[in-house]
C-alpha atoms as a PDB file:
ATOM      1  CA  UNK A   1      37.941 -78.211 -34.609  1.00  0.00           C
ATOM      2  CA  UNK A   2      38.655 -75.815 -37.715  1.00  0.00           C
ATOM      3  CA  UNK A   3      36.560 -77.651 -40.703  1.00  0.00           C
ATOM      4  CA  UNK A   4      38.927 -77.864 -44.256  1.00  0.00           C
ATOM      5  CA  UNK A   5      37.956 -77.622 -47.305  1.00  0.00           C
ATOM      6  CA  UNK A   6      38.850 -78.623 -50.448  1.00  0.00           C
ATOM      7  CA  UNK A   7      37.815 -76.311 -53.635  1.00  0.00           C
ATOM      8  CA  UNK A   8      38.419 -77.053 -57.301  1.00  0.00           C
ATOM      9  CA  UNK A   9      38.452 -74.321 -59.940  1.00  0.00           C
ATOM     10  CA  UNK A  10      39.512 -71.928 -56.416  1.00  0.00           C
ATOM     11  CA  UNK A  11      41.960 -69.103 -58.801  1.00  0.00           C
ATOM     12  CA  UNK A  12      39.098 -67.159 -60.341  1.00  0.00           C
ATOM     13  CA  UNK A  13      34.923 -66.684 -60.472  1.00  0.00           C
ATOM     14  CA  UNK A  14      32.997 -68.495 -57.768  1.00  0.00           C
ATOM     15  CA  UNK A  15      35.663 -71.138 -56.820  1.00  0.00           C
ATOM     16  CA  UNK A  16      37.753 -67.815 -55.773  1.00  0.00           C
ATOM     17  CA  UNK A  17      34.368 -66.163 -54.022  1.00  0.00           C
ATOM     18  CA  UNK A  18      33.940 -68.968 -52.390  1.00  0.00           C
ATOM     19  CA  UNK A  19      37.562 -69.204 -51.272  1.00  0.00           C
ATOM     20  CA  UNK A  20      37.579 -65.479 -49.946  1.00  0.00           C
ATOM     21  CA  UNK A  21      34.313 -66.285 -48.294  1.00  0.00           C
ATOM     22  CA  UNK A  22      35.774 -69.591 -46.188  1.00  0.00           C
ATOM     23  CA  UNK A  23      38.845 -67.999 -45.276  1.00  0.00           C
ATOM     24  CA  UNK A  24      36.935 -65.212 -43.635  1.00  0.00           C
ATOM     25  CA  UNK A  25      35.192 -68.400 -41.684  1.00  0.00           C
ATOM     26  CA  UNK A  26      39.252 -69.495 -40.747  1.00  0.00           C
ATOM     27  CA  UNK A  27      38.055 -72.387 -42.340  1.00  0.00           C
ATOM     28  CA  UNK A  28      41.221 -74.629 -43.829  1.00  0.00           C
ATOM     29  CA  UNK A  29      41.652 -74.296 -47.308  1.00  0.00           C
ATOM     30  CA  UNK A  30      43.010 -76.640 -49.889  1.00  0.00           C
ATOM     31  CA  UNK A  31      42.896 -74.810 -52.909  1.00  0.00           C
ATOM     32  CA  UNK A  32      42.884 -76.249 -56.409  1.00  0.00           C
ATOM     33  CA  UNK A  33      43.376 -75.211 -59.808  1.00  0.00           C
ATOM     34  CA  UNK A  34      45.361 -75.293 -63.094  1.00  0.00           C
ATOM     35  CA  UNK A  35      47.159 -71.618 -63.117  1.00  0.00           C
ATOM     36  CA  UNK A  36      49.746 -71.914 -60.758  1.00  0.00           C
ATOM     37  CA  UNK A  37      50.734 -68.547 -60.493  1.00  0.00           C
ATOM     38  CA  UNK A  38      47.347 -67.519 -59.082  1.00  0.00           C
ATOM     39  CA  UNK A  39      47.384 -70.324 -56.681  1.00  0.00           C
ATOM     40  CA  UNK A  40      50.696 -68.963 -55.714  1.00  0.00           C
ATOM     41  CA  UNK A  41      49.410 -65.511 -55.169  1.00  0.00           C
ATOM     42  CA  UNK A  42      46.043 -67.000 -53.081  1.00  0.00           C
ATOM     43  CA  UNK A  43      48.518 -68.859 -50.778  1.00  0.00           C
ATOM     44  CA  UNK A  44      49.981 -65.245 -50.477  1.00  0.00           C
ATOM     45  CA  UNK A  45      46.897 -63.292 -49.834  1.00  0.00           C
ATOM     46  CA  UNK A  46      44.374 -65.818 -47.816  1.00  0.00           C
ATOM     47  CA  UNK A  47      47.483 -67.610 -46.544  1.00  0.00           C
ATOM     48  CA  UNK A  48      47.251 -64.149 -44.125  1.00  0.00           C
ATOM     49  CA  UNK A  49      44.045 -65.060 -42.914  1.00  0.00           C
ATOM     50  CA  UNK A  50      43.744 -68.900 -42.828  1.00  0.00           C
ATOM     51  CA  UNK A  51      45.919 -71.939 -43.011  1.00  0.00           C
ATOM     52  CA  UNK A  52      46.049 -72.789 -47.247  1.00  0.00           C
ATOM     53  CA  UNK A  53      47.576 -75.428 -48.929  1.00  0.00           C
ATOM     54  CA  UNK A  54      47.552 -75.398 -52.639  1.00  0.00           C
ATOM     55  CA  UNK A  55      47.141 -78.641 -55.023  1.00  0.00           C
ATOM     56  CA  UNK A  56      47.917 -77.563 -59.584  1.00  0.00           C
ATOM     57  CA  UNK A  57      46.010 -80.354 -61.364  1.00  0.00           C
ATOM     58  CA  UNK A  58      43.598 -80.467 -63.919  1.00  0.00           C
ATOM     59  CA  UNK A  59      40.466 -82.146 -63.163  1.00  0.00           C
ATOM     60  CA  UNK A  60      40.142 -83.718 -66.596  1.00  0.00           C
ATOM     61  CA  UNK A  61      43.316 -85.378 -65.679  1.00  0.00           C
ATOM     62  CA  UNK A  62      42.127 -88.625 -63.484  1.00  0.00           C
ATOM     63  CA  UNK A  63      45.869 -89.451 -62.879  1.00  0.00           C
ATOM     64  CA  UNK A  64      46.955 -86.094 -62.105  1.00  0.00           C
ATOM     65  CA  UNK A  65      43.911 -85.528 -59.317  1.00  0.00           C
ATOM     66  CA  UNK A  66      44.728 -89.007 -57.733  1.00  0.00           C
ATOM     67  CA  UNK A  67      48.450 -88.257 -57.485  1.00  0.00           C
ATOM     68  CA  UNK A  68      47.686 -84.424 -56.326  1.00  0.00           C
ATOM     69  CA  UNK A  69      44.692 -85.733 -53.578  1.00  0.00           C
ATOM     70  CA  UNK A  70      46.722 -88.645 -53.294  1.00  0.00           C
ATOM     71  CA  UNK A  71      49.956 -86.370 -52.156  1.00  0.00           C
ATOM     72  CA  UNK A  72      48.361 -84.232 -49.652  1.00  0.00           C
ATOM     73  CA  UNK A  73      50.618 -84.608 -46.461  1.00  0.00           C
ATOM     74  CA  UNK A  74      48.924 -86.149 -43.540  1.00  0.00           C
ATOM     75  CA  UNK A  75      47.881 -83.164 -41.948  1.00  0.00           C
ATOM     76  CA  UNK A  76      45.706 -82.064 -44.676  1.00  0.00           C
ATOM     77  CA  UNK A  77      43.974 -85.203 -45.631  1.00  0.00           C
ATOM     78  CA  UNK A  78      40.645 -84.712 -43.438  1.00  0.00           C
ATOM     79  CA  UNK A  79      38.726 -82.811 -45.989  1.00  0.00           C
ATOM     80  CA  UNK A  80      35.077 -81.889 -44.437  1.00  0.00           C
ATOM     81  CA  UNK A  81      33.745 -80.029 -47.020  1.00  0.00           C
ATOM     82  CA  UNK A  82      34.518 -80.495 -50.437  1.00  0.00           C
ATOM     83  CA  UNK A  83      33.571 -78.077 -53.303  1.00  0.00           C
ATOM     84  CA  UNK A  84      32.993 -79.350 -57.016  1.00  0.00           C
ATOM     85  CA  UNK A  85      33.362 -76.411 -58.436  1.00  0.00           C
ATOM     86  CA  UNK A  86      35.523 -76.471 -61.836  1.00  0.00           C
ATOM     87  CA  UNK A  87      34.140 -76.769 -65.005  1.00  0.00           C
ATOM     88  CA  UNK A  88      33.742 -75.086 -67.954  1.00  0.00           C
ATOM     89  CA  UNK A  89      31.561 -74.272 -71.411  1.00  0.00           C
ATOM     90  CA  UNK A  90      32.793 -73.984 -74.313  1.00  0.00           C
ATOM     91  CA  UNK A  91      31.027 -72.946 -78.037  1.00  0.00           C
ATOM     92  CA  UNK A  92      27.554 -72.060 -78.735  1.00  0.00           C
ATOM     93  CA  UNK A  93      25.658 -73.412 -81.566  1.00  0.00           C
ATOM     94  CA  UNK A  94      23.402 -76.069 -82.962  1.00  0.00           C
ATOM     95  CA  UNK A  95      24.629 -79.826 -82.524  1.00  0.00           C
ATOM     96  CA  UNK A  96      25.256 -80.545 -85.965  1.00  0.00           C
ATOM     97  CA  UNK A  97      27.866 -77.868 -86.209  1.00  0.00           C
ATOM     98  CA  UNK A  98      29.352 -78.971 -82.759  1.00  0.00           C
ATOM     99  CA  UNK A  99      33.175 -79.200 -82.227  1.00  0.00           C
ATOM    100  CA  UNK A 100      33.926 -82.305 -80.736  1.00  0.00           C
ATOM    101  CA  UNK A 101      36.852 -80.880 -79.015  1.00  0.00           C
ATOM    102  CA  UNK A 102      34.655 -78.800 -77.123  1.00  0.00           C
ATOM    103  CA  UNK A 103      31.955 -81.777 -76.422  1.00  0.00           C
ATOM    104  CA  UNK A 104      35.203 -83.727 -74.426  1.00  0.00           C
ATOM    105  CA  UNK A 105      36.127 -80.530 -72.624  1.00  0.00           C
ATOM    106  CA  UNK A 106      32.892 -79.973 -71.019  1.00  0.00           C
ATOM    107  CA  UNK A 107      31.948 -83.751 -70.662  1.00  0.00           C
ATOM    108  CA  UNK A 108      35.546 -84.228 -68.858  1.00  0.00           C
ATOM    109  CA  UNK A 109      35.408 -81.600 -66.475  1.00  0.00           C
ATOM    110  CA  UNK A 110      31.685 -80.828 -65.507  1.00  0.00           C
ATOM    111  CA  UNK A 111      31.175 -84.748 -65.593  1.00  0.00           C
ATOM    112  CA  UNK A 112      34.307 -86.607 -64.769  1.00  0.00           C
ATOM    113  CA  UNK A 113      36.299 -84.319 -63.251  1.00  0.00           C
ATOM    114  CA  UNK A 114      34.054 -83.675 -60.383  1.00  0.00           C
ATOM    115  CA  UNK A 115      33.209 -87.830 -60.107  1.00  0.00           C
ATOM    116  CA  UNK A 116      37.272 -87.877 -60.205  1.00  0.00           C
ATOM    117  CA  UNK A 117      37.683 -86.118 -57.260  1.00  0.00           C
ATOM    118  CA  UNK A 118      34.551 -87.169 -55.178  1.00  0.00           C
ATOM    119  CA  UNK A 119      36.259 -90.441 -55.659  1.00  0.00           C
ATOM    120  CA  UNK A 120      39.094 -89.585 -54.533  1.00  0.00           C
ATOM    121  CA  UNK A 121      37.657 -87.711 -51.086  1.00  0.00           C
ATOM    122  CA  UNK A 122      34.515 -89.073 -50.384  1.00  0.00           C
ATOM    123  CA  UNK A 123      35.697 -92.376 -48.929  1.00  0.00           C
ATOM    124  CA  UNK A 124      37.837 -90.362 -46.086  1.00  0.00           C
ATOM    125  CA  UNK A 125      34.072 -89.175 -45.498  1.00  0.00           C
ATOM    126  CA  UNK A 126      32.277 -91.969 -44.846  1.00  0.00           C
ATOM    127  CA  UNK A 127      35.322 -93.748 -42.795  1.00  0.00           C
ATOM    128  CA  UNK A 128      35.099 -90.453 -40.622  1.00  0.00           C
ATOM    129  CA  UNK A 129      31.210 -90.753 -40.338  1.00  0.00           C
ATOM    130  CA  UNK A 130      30.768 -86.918 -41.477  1.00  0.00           C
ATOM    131  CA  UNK A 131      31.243 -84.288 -44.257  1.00  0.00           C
ATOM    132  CA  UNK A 132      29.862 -82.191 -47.092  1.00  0.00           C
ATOM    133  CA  UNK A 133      29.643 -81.989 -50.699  1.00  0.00           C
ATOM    134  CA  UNK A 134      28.440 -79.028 -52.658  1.00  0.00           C
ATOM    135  CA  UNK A 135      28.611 -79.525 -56.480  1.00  0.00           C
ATOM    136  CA  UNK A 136      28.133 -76.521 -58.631  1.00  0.00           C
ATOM    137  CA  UNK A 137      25.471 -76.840 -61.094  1.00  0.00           C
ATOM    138  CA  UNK A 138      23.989 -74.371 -63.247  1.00  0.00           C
ATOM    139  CA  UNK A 139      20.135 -73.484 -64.328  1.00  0.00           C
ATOM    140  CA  UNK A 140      21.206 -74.690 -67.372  1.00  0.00           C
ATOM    141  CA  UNK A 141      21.084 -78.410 -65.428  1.00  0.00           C
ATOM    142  CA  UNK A 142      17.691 -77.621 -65.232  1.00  0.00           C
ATOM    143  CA  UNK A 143      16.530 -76.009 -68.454  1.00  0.00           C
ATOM    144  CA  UNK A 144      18.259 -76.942 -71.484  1.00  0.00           C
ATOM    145  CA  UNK A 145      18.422 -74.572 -73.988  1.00  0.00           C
ATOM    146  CA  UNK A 146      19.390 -74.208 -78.303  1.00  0.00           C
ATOM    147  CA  UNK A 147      22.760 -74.163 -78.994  1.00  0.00           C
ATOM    148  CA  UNK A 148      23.516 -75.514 -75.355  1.00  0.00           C
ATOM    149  CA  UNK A 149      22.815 -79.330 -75.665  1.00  0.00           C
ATOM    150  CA  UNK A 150      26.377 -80.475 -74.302  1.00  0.00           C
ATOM    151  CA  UNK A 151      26.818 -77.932 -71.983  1.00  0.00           C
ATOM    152  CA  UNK A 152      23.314 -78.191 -70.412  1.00  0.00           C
ATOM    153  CA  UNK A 153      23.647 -81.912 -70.737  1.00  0.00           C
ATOM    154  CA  UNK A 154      26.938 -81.946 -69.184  1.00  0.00           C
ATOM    155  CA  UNK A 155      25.152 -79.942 -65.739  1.00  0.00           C
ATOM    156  CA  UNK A 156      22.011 -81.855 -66.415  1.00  0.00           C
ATOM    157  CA  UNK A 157      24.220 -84.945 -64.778  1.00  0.00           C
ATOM    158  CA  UNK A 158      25.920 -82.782 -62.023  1.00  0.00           C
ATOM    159  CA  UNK A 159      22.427 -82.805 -60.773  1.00  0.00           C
ATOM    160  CA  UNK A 160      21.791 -86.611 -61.224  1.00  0.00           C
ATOM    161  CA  UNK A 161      25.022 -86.926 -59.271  1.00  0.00           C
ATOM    162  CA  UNK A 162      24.375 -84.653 -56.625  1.00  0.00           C
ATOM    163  CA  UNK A 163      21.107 -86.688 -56.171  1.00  0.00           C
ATOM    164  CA  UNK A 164      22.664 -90.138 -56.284  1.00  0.00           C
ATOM    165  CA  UNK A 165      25.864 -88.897 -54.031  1.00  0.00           C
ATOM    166  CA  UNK A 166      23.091 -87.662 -51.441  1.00  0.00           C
ATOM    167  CA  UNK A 167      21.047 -91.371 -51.682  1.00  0.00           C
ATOM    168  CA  UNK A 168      24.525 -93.119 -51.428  1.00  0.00           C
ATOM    169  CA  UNK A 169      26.599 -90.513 -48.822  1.00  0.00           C
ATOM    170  CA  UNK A 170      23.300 -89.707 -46.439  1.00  0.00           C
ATOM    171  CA  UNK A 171      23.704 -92.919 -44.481  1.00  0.00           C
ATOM    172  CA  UNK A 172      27.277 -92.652 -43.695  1.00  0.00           C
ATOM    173  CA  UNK A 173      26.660 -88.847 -42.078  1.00  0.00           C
ATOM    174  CA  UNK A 174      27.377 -86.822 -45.400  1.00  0.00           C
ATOM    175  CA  UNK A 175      25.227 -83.974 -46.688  1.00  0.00           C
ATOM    176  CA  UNK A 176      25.306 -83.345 -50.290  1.00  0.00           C
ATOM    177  CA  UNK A 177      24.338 -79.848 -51.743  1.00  0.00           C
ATOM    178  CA  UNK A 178      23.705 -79.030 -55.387  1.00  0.00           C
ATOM    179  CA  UNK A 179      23.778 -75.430 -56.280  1.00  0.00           C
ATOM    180  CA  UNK A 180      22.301 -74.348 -59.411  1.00  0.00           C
ATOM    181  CA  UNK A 181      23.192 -70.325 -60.336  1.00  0.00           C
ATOM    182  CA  UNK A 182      22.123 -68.427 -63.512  1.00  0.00           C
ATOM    183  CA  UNK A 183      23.213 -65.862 -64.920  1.00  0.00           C
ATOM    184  CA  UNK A 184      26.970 -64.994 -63.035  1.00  0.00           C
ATOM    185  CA  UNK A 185      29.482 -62.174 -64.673  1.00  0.00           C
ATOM    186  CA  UNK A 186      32.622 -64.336 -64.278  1.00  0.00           C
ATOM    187  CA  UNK A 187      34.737 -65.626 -67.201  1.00  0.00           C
ATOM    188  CA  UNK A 188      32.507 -68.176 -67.833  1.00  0.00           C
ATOM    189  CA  UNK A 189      31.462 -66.225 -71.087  1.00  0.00           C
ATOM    190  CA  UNK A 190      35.141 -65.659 -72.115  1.00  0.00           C
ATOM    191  CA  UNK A 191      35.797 -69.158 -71.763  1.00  0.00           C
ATOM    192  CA  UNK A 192      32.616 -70.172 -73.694  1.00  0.00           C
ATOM    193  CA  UNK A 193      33.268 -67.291 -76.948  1.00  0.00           C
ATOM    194  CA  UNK A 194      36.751 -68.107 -76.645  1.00  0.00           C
ATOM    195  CA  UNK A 195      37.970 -64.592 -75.591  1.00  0.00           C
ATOM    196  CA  UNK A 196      35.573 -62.863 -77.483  1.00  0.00           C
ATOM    197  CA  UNK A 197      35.185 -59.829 -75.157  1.00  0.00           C
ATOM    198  CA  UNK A 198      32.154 -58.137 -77.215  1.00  0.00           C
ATOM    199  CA  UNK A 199      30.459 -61.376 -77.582  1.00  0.00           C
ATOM    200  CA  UNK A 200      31.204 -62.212 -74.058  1.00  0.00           C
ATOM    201  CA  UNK A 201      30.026 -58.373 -72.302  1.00  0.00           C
ATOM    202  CA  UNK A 202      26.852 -59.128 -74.395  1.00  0.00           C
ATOM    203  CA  UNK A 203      25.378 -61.848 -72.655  1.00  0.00           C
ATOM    204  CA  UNK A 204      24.880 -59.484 -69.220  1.00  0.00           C
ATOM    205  CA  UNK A 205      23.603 -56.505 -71.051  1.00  0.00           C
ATOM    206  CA  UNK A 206      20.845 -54.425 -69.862  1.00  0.00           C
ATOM    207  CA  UNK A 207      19.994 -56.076 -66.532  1.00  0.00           C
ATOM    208  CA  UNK A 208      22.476 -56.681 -63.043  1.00  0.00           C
ATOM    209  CA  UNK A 209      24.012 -60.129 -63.413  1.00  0.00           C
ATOM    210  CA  UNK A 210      24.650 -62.084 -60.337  1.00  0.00           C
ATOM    211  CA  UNK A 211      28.053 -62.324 -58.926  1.00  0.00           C
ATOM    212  CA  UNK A 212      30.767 -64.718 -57.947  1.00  0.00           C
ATOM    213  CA  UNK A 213      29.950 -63.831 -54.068  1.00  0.00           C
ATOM    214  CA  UNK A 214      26.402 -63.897 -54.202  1.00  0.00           C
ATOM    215  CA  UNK A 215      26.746 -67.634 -54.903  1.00  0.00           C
ATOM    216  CA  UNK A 216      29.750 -67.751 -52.313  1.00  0.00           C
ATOM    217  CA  UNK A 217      26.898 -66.822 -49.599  1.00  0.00           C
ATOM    218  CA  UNK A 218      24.745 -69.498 -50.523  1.00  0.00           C
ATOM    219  CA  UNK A 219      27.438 -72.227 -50.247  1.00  0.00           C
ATOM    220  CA  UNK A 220      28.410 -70.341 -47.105  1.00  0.00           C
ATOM    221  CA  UNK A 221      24.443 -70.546 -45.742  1.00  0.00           C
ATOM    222  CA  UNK A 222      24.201 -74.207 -46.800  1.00  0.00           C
ATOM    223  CA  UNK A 223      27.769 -75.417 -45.481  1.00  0.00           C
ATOM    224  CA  UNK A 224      26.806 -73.435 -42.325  1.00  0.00           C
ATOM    225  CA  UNK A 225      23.211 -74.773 -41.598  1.00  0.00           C
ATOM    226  CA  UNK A 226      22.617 -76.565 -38.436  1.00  0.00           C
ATOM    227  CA  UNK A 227      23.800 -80.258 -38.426  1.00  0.00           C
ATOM    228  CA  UNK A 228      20.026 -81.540 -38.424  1.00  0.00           C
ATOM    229  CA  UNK A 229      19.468 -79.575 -41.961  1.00  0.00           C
ATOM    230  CA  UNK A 230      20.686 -80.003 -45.335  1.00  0.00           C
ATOM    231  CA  UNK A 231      20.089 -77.370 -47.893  1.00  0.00           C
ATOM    232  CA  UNK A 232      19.722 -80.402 -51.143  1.00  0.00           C
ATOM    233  CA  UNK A 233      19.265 -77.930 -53.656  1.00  0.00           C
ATOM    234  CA  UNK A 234      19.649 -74.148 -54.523  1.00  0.00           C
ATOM    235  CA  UNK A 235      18.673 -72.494 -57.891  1.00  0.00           C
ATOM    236  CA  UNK A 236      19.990 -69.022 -57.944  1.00  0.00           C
ATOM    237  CA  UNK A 237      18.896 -66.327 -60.570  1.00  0.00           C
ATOM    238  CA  UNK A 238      19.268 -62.928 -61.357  1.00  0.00           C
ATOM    239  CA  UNK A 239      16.357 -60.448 -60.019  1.00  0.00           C
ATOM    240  CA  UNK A 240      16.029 -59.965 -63.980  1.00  0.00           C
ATOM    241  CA  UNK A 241      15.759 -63.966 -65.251  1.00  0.00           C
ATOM    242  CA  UNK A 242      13.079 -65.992 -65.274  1.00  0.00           C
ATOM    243  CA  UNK A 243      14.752 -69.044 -66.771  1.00  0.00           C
ATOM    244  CA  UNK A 244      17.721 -70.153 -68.457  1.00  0.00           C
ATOM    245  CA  UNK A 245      17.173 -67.853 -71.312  1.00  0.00           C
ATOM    246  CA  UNK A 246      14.571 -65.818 -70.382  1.00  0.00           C
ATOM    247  CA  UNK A 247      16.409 -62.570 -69.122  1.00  0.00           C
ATOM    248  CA  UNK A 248      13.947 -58.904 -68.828  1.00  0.00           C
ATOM    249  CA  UNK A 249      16.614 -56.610 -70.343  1.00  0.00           C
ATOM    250  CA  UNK A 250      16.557 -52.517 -69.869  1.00  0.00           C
END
C-alpha cells in the first residue's frame, strides 16, 4: 500500500525538498503550510506525479491545526509518516535586548506547533500499530550559541521531544527520527534578519552551505530503512562546519 505523508512547513526550504523528494517515491502527500498560493501551485506541479492534498494552517494556531487535521476527508486520514518540519528563527542578539515578540514566535512554532500536530496524528498511529515521525531539529539543538538562546532553546526541546515521542511511540510500532542539519541556504536567514538580504547572504559566505535536498535524502534514507531499523538521530553539517558556529571560511 502507497505510505502518506503529512509535511508541515511543505511550500519552501526543506519541507518543499522533502516534498519533491516523496513524490518521486509516489508516496501520498498531505502538504501543509501558511501561503496558500504556493500550496496551490505544489498541488499543480507534484499533483502530476503523486496523489496531494493540501491543508493552509498555521502551526502556532492549535485551533486552526485541529480543525485543518481534524477536516481531512476519510480517505486521507491514515497518515504513516509525519514530518515536523515548520518552524522558524527570528532576531539575533543577546537576551537582554530580546524582542519578546520574537521569543513567542519561535517558542510557538518550533515547540508547540510541532507537539500540536503530533497530537493531533499520532494517536491514528498507535490505533494502527505503525508509523513514523521525523522532527526537524537543528545543530543548534545541540550546541547553543550567543545571541541564539531562544532559538537554540526552542530546538534544544525538539530533541527532548523526539526522545520522549520515541520512549512513548516505540511500543505501539512507531519509529521516531530527529534530524539535526547545520548550516542550510534556505530562507531561514531571511526569516531570522527579517529580509535583510546582505545580512542574510552573509551567513554562507566563503564555504558550500548544505541544501534543502541534501537533508531531503536523509529523511528519505531514514523513512526508507528496513522495518527492523530506526535511524533515532541524524546531525547533518556542512563539509566546512565543525559546530554550530564554527564554520572554516575561504
Amino acid at each position: 500500500m502507497t505510505p502518506t505523508a503529512l509535511i508541515t512547513g511543505a511550500t519552501s526550504g526543506i519541507g518543499l525538498a522533502i516534498a519533491n523528494a516523496f513524490a518521486k517515491l509516489n508516496y501520498r502527500l498531505i502538504l501543509c503550510g501558511r501561503r496558500q498560493e504556493r500550496l496551490d501551485e505544489l498541488q499543480q506541479t507534484l499533483g502530476q506525479q503523486t496523489e496531494c492534498y493540501t491543508l493552509t494552517f498555521d502551526v502556532r494556531d492549535r485551533s486552526a491545526v485541529e480543525t485543518a487535521l481534524g477536516s481531512l476527508p476519510d480517505a486521507w486520514k491514515t497518515v504513516d509518516i509525519l514530518i515536523n518540519n515548520a518552524g522558524n528563527a527570528h532576531g539575533l542578539g543577546p537576551i537582554q535586548e530580546g524582542d519578546v515578540n520574537d521569543w513567542d514566535a519561535m517558542i510557538d512554532g518550533n515547540v508547540k506547533g510541532l507537539l500540536y500536530v503530533t497530537r493531533a496524528i499520532s494517536p491514528g498511529m498507535v490505533e494502527r500499530g505503525h508509523g513514523h515521525i521525523v522532527n526537524i531539529s537543528s545543530i543548534a539543538g545541540k550546541q547553543t550559541y550567543a545571541n541564539g538562546g531562544v532559538y537554540c532553546a526552542s530546538k534544544a526541546a525538539v530533541e527532548a521531544l523526539s526522545e520522549g515521542m520515541r520512549l512513548d511511540l516505540t511500543q505501539h510500532g512507531i519509529k521516531v527520527t530527529n534530524v539535526a542539519p547545520g548550516a542550510v541556504e534556505t530562507e531561514f536567514s531571511m526569516v531570522r534578519f527579517k529580509g535583510d538580504e546582505a545580512r542574510a547572504a552573509k551567513v554562507y559566505e566563503g564555504f558550500t552551505p548544505l541544501t534543502a535536498s541534501d537533508i531531503a535524502d536523509a529523511v528519505v534514507y531514514a523513512v526508507t530503512a528496513p522495518p527492523h531499523v530506526t535511524i533515532a538521530d541524524l546531525t547533518i553539517l556542512a563539509s566546512a562546519q565543525a559546530a554550530a558556529t564554527t564554520i572554516h571560511r575561504k
